[in-house]
C-alpha atoms as a PDB file:
ATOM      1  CA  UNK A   1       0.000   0.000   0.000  1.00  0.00           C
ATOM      2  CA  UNK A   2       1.383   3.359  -0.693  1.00  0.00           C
ATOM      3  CA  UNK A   3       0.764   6.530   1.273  1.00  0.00           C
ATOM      4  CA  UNK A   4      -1.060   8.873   0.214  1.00  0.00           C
ATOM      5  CA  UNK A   5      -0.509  12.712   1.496  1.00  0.00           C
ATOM      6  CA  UNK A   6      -2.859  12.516   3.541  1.00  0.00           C
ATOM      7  CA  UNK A   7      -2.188   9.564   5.785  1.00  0.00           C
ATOM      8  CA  UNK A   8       1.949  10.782   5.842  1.00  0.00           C
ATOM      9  CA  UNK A   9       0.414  14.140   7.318  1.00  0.00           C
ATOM     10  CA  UNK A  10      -2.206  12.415   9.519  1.00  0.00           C
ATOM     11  CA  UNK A  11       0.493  10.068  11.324  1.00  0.00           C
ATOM     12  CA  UNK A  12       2.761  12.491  12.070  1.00  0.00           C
ATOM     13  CA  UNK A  13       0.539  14.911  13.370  1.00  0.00           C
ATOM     14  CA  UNK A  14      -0.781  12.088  15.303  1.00  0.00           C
ATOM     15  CA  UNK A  15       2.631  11.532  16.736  1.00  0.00           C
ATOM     16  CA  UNK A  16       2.400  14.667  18.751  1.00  0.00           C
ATOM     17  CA  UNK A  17      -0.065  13.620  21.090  1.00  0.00           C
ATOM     18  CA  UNK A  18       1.771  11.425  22.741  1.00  0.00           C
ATOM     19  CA  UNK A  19       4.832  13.271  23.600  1.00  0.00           C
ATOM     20  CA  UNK A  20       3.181  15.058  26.669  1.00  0.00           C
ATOM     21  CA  UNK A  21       4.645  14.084  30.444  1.00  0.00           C
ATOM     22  CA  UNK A  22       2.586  16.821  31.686  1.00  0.00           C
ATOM     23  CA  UNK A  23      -0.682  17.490  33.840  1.00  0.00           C
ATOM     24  CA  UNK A  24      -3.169  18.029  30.484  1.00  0.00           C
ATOM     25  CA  UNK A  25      -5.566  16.065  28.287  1.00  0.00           C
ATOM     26  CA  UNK A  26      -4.460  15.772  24.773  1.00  0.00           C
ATOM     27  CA  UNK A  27      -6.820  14.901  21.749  1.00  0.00           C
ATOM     28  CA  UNK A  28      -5.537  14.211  18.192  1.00  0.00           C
ATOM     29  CA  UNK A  29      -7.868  15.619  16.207  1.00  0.00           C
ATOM     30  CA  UNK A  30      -9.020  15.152  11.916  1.00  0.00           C
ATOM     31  CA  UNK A  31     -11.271  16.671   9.596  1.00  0.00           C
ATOM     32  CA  UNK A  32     -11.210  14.603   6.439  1.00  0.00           C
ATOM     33  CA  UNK A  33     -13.200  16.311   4.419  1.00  0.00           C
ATOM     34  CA  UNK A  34     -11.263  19.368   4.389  1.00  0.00           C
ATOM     35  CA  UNK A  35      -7.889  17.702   5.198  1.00  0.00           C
ATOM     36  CA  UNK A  36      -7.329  19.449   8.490  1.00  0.00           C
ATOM     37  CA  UNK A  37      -5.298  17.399  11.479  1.00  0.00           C
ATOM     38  CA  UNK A  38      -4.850  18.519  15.059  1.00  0.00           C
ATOM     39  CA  UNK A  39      -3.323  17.948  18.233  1.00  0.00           C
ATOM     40  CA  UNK A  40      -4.713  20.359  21.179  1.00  0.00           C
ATOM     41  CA  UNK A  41      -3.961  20.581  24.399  1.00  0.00           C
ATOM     42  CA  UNK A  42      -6.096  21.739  27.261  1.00  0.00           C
ATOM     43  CA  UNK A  43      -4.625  21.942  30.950  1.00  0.00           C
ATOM     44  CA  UNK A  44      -6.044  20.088  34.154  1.00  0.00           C
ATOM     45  CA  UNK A  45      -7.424  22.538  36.169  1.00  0.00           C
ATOM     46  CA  UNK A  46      -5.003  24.532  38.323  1.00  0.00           C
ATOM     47  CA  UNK A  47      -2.562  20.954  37.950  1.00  0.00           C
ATOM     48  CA  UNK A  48      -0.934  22.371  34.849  1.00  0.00           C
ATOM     49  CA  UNK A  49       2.236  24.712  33.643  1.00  0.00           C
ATOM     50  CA  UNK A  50      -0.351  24.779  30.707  1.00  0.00           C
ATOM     51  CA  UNK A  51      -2.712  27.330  31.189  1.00  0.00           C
ATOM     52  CA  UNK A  52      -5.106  28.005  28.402  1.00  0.00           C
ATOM     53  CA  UNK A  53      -5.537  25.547  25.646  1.00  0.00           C
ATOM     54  CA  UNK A  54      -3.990  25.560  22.697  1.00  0.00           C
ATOM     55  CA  UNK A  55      -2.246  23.994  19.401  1.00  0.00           C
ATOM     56  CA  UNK A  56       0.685  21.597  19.775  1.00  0.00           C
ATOM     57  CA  UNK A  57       0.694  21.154  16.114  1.00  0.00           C
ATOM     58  CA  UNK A  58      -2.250  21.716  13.053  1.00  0.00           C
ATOM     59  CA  UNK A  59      -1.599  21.309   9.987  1.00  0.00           C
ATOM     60  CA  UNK A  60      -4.314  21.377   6.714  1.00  0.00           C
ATOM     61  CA  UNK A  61      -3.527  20.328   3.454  1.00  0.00           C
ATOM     62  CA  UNK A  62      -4.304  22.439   0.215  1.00  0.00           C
ATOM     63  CA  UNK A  63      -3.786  21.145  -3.384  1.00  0.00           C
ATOM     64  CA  UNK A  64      -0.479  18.835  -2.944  1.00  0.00           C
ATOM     65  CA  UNK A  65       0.430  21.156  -0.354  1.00  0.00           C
ATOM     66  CA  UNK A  66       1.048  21.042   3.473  1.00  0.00           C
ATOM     67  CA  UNK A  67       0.332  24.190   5.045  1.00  0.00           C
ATOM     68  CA  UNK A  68       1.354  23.872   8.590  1.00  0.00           C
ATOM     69  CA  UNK A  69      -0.864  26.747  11.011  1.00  0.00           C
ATOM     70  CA  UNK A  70       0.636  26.283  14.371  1.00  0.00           C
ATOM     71  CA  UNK A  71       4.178  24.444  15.596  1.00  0.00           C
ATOM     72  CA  UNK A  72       3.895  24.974  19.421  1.00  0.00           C
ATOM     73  CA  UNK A  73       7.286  22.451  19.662  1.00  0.00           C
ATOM     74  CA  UNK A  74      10.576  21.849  19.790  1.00  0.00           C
ATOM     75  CA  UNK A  75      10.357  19.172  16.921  1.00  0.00           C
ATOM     76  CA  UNK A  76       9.177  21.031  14.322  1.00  0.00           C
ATOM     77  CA  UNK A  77       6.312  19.274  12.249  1.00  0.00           C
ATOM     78  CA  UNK A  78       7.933  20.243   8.803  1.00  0.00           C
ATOM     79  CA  UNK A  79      11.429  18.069  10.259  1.00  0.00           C
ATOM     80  CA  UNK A  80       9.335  15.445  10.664  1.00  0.00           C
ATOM     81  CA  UNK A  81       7.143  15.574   7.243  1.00  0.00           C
ATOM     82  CA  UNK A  82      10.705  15.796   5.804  1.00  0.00           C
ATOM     83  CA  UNK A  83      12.856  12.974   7.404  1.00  0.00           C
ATOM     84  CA  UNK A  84      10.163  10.340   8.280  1.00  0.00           C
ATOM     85  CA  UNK A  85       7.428  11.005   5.770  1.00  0.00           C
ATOM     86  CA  UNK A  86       9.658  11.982   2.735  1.00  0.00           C
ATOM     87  CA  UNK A  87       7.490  14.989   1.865  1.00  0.00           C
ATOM     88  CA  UNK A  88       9.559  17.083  -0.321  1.00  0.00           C
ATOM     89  CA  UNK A  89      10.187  20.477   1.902  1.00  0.00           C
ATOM     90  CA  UNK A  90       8.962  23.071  -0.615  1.00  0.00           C
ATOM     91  CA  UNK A  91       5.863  21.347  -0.756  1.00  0.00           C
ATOM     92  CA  UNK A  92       5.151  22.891   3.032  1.00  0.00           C
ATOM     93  CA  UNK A  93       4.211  25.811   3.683  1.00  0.00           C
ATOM     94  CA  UNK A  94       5.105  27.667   7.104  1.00  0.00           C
ATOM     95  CA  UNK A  95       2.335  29.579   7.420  1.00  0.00           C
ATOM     96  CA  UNK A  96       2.971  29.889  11.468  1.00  0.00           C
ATOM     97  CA  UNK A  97       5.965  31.877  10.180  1.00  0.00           C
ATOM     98  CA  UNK A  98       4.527  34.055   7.445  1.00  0.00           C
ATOM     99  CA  UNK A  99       5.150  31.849   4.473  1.00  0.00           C
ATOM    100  CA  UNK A 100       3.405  32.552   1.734  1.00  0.00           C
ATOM    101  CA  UNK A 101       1.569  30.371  -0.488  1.00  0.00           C
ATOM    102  CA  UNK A 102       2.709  29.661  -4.395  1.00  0.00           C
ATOM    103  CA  UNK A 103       0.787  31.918  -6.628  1.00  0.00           C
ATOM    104  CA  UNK A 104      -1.146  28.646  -8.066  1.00  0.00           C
ATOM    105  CA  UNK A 105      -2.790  27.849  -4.699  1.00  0.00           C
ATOM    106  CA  UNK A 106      -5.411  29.498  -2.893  1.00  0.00           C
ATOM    107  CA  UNK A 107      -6.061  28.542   0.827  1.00  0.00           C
END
Protein backbone atom coordinates (compact mmCIF):
# COMPACT_ATOMS: atom_id res chain seq x y z
CA UNK A 1 0.00 0.00 0.00
CA UNK A 2 1.38 3.36 -0.69
CA UNK A 3 0.76 6.53 1.27
CA UNK A 4 -1.06 8.87 0.21
CA UNK A 5 -0.51 12.71 1.50
CA UNK A 6 -2.86 12.52 3.54
CA UNK A 7 -2.19 9.56 5.78
CA UNK A 8 1.95 10.78 5.84
CA UNK A 9 0.41 14.14 7.32
CA UNK A 10 -2.21 12.42 9.52
CA UNK A 11 0.49 10.07 11.32
CA UNK A 12 2.76 12.49 12.07
CA UNK A 13 0.54 14.91 13.37
CA UNK A 14 -0.78 12.09 15.30
CA UNK A 15 2.63 11.53 16.74
CA UNK A 16 2.40 14.67 18.75
CA UNK A 17 -0.06 13.62 21.09
CA UNK A 18 1.77 11.43 22.74
CA UNK A 19 4.83 13.27 23.60
CA UNK A 20 3.18 15.06 26.67
CA UNK A 21 4.65 14.08 30.44
CA UNK A 22 2.59 16.82 31.69
CA UNK A 23 -0.68 17.49 33.84
CA UNK A 24 -3.17 18.03 30.48
CA UNK A 25 -5.57 16.06 28.29
CA UNK A 26 -4.46 15.77 24.77
CA UNK A 27 -6.82 14.90 21.75
CA UNK A 28 -5.54 14.21 18.19
CA UNK A 29 -7.87 15.62 16.21
CA UNK A 30 -9.02 15.15 11.92
CA UNK A 31 -11.27 16.67 9.60
CA UNK A 32 -11.21 14.60 6.44
CA UNK A 33 -13.20 16.31 4.42
CA UNK A 34 -11.26 19.37 4.39
CA UNK A 35 -7.89 17.70 5.20
CA UNK A 36 -7.33 19.45 8.49
CA UNK A 37 -5.30 17.40 11.48
CA UNK A 38 -4.85 18.52 15.06
CA UNK A 39 -3.32 17.95 18.23
CA UNK A 40 -4.71 20.36 21.18
CA UNK A 41 -3.96 20.58 24.40
CA UNK A 42 -6.10 21.74 27.26
CA UNK A 43 -4.62 21.94 30.95
CA UNK A 44 -6.04 20.09 34.15
CA UNK A 45 -7.42 22.54 36.17
CA UNK A 46 -5.00 24.53 38.32
CA UNK A 47 -2.56 20.95 37.95
CA UNK A 48 -0.93 22.37 34.85
CA UNK A 49 2.24 24.71 33.64
CA UNK A 50 -0.35 24.78 30.71
CA UNK A 51 -2.71 27.33 31.19
CA UNK A 52 -5.11 28.01 28.40
CA UNK A 53 -5.54 25.55 25.65
CA UNK A 54 -3.99 25.56 22.70
CA UNK A 55 -2.25 23.99 19.40
CA UNK A 56 0.68 21.60 19.78
CA UNK A 57 0.69 21.15 16.11
CA UNK A 58 -2.25 21.72 13.05
CA UNK A 59 -1.60 21.31 9.99
CA UNK A 60 -4.31 21.38 6.71
CA UNK A 61 -3.53 20.33 3.45
CA UNK A 62 -4.30 22.44 0.21
CA UNK A 63 -3.79 21.15 -3.38
CA UNK A 64 -0.48 18.83 -2.94
CA UNK A 65 0.43 21.16 -0.35
CA UNK A 66 1.05 21.04 3.47
CA UNK A 67 0.33 24.19 5.05
CA UNK A 68 1.35 23.87 8.59
CA UNK A 69 -0.86 26.75 11.01
CA UNK A 70 0.64 26.28 14.37
CA UNK A 71 4.18 24.44 15.60
CA UNK A 72 3.89 24.97 19.42
CA UNK A 73 7.29 22.45 19.66
CA UNK A 74 10.58 21.85 19.79
CA UNK A 75 10.36 19.17 16.92
CA UNK A 76 9.18 21.03 14.32
CA UNK A 77 6.31 19.27 12.25
CA UNK A 78 7.93 20.24 8.80
CA UNK A 79 11.43 18.07 10.26
CA UNK A 80 9.33 15.44 10.66
CA UNK A 81 7.14 15.57 7.24
CA UNK A 82 10.71 15.80 5.80
CA UNK A 83 12.86 12.97 7.40
CA UNK A 84 10.16 10.34 8.28
CA UNK A 85 7.43 11.01 5.77
CA UNK A 86 9.66 11.98 2.74
CA UNK A 87 7.49 14.99 1.86
CA UNK A 88 9.56 17.08 -0.32
CA UNK A 89 10.19 20.48 1.90
CA UNK A 90 8.96 23.07 -0.62
CA UNK A 91 5.86 21.35 -0.76
CA UNK A 92 5.15 22.89 3.03
CA UNK A 93 4.21 25.81 3.68
CA UNK A 94 5.11 27.67 7.10
CA UNK A 95 2.33 29.58 7.42
CA UNK A 96 2.97 29.89 11.47
CA UNK A 97 5.96 31.88 10.18
CA UNK A 98 4.53 34.06 7.44
CA UNK A 99 5.15 31.85 4.47
CA UNK A 100 3.41 32.55 1.73
CA UNK A 101 1.57 30.37 -0.49
CA UNK A 102 2.71 29.66 -4.39
CA UNK A 103 0.79 31.92 -6.63
CA UNK A 104 -1.15 28.65 -8.07
CA UNK A 105 -2.79 27.85 -4.70
CA UNK A 106 -5.41 29.50 -2.89
CA UNK A 107 -6.06 28.54 0.83
Amino acid sequence: MTATLETIVAHEVKEYSNRWDYDVHIYYLEETTQKVYQVLVIPDAGHSIIKVPNFIVLARIVGDYVLIEADNTDKPLVDALVHNGGIPREKIVLRYQGETLPENITS
